[in-house]
C-alpha atoms as a PDB file:
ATOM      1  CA  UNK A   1     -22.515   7.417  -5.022  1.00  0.00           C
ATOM      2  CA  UNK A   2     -20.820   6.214  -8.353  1.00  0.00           C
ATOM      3  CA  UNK A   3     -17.387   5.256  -7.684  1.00  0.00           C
ATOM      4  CA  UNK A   4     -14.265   5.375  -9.903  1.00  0.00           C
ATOM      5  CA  UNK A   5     -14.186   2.337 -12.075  1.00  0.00           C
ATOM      6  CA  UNK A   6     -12.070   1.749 -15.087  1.00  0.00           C
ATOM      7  CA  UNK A   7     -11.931  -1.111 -18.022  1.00  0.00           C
ATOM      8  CA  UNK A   8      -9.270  -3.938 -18.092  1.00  0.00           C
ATOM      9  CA  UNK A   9      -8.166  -5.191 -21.713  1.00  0.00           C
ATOM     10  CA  UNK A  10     -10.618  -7.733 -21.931  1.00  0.00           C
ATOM     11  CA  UNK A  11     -13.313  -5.631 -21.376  1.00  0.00           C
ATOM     12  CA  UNK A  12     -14.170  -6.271 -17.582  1.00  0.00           C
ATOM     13  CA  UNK A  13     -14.781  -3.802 -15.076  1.00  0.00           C
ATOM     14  CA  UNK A  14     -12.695  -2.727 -12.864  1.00  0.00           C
ATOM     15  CA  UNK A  15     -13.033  -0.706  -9.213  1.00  0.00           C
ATOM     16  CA  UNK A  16      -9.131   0.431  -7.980  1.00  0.00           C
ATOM     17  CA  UNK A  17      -8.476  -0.106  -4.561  1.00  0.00           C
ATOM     18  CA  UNK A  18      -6.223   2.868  -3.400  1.00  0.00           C
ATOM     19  CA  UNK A  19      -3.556   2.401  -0.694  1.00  0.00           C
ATOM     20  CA  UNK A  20      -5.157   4.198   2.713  1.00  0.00           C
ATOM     21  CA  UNK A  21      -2.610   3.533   5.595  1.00  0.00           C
ATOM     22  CA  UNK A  22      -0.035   0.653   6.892  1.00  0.00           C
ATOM     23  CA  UNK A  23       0.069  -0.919  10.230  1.00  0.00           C
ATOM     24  CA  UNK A  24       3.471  -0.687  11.172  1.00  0.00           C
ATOM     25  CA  UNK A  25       2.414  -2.979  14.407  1.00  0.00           C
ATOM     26  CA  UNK A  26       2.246  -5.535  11.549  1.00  0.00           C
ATOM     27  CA  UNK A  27       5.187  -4.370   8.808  1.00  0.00           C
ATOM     28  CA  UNK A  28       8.640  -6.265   9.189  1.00  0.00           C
ATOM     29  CA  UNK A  29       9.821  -3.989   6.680  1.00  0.00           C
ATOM     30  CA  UNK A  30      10.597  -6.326   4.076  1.00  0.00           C
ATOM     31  CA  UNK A  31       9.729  -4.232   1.191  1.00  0.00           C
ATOM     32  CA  UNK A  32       8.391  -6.483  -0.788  1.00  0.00           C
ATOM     33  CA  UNK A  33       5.423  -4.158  -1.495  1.00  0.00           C
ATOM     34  CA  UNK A  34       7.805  -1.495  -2.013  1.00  0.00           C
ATOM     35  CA  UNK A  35       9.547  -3.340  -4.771  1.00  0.00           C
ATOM     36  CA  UNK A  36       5.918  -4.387  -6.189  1.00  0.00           C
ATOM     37  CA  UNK A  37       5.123  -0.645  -6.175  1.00  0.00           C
ATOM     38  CA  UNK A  38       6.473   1.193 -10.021  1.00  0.00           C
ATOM     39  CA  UNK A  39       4.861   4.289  -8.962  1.00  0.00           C
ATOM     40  CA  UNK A  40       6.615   5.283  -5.665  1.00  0.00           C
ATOM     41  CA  UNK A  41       4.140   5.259  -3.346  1.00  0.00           C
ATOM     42  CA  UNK A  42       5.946   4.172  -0.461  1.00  0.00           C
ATOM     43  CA  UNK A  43       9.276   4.216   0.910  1.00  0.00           C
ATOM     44  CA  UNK A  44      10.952   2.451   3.998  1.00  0.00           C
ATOM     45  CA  UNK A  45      10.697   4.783   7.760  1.00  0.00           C
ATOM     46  CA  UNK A  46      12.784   3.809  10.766  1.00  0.00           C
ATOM     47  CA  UNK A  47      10.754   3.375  13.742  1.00  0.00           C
ATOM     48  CA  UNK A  48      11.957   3.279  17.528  1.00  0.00           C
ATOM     49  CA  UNK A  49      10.668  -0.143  18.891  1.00  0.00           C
ATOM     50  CA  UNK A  50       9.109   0.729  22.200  1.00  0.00           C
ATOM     51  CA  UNK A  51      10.088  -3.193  23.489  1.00  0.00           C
ATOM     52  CA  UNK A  52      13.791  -3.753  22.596  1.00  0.00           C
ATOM     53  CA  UNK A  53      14.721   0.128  22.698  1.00  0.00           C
ATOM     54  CA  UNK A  54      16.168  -0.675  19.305  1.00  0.00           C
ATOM     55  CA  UNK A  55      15.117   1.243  15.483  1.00  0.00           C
ATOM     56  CA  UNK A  56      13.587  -1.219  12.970  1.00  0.00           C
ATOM     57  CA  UNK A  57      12.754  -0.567   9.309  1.00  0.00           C
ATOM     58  CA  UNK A  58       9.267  -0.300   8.328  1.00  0.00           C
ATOM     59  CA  UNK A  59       7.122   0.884   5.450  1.00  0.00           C
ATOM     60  CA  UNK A  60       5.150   4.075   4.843  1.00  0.00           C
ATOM     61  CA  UNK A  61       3.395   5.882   2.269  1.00  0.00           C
ATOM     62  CA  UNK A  62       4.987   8.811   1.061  1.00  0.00           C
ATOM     63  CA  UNK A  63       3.830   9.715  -2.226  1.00  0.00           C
ATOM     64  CA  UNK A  64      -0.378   8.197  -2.062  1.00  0.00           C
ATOM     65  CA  UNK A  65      -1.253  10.704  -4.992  1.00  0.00           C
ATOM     66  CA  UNK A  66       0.969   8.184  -7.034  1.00  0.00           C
ATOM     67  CA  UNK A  67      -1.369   5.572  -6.124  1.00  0.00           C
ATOM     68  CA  UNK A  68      -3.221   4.361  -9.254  1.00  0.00           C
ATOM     69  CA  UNK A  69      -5.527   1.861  -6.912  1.00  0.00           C
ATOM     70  CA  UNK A  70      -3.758  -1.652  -8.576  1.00  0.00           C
ATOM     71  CA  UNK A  71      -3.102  -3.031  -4.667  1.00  0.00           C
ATOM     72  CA  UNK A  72      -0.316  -4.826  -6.089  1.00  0.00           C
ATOM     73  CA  UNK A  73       1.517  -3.822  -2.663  1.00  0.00           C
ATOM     74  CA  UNK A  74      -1.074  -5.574  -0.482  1.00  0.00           C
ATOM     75  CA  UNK A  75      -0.868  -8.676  -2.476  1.00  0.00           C
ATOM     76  CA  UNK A  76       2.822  -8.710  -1.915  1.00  0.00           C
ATOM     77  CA  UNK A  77       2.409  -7.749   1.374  1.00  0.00           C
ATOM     78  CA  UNK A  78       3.293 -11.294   3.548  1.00  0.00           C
ATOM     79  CA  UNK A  79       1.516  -9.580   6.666  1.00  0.00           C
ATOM     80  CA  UNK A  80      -1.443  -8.044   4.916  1.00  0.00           C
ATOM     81  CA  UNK A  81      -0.447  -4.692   6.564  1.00  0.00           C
ATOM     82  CA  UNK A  82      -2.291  -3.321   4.147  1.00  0.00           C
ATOM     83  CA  UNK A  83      -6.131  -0.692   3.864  1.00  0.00           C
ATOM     84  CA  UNK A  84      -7.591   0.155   0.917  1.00  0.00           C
ATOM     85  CA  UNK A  85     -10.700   1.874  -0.190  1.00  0.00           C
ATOM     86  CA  UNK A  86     -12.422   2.942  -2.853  1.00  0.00           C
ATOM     87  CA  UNK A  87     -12.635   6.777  -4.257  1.00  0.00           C
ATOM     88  CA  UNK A  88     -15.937   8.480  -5.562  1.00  0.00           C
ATOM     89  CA  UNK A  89     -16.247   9.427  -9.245  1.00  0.00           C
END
């Protein structure tokens, strides 16, 4: 199984990490990875919170065939809400 790989500038290689799902049992919808995202992969979702009866904001993906595999999101990500994986060549 050879896996997608690419080349950073200094000549390093490079496996991309591409965005798989969110917990939203984790996401406080800060949207800090939505910020770190240029290529609109994900955008905020209300959610009815079972406890409190009350809607709070949380992230989703909503465009993952934008998603060029940087993680940048998951970095950002104070929760680590985030799962990757890798895609086959």
């Amino acid at each position: 199984m050879a896996l997608i790989t690419g080349t950073t500038y200094g000549g390093e290689t490079w496996t991309p990490t591409f965005v798989e799902a969110i917990d939203d049992e984790k996401c406080i919808g800060c949207g800090r990875c939505f910020k770190s995202c240029a290529r609109k992969v994900l955008g905020p979702e209300e959610l009815e919170d079972e406890e409190s009866e009350s809607l709070r904001m949380v992230m989703t993906i909503v465009n993952q065939d934008n998603c060029i595999g940087c993680a940048g999101c998951g970095v950002a990500c104070p929760k680590k809400c985030f799962s990757f994986s890798t895609k086959e060549a």
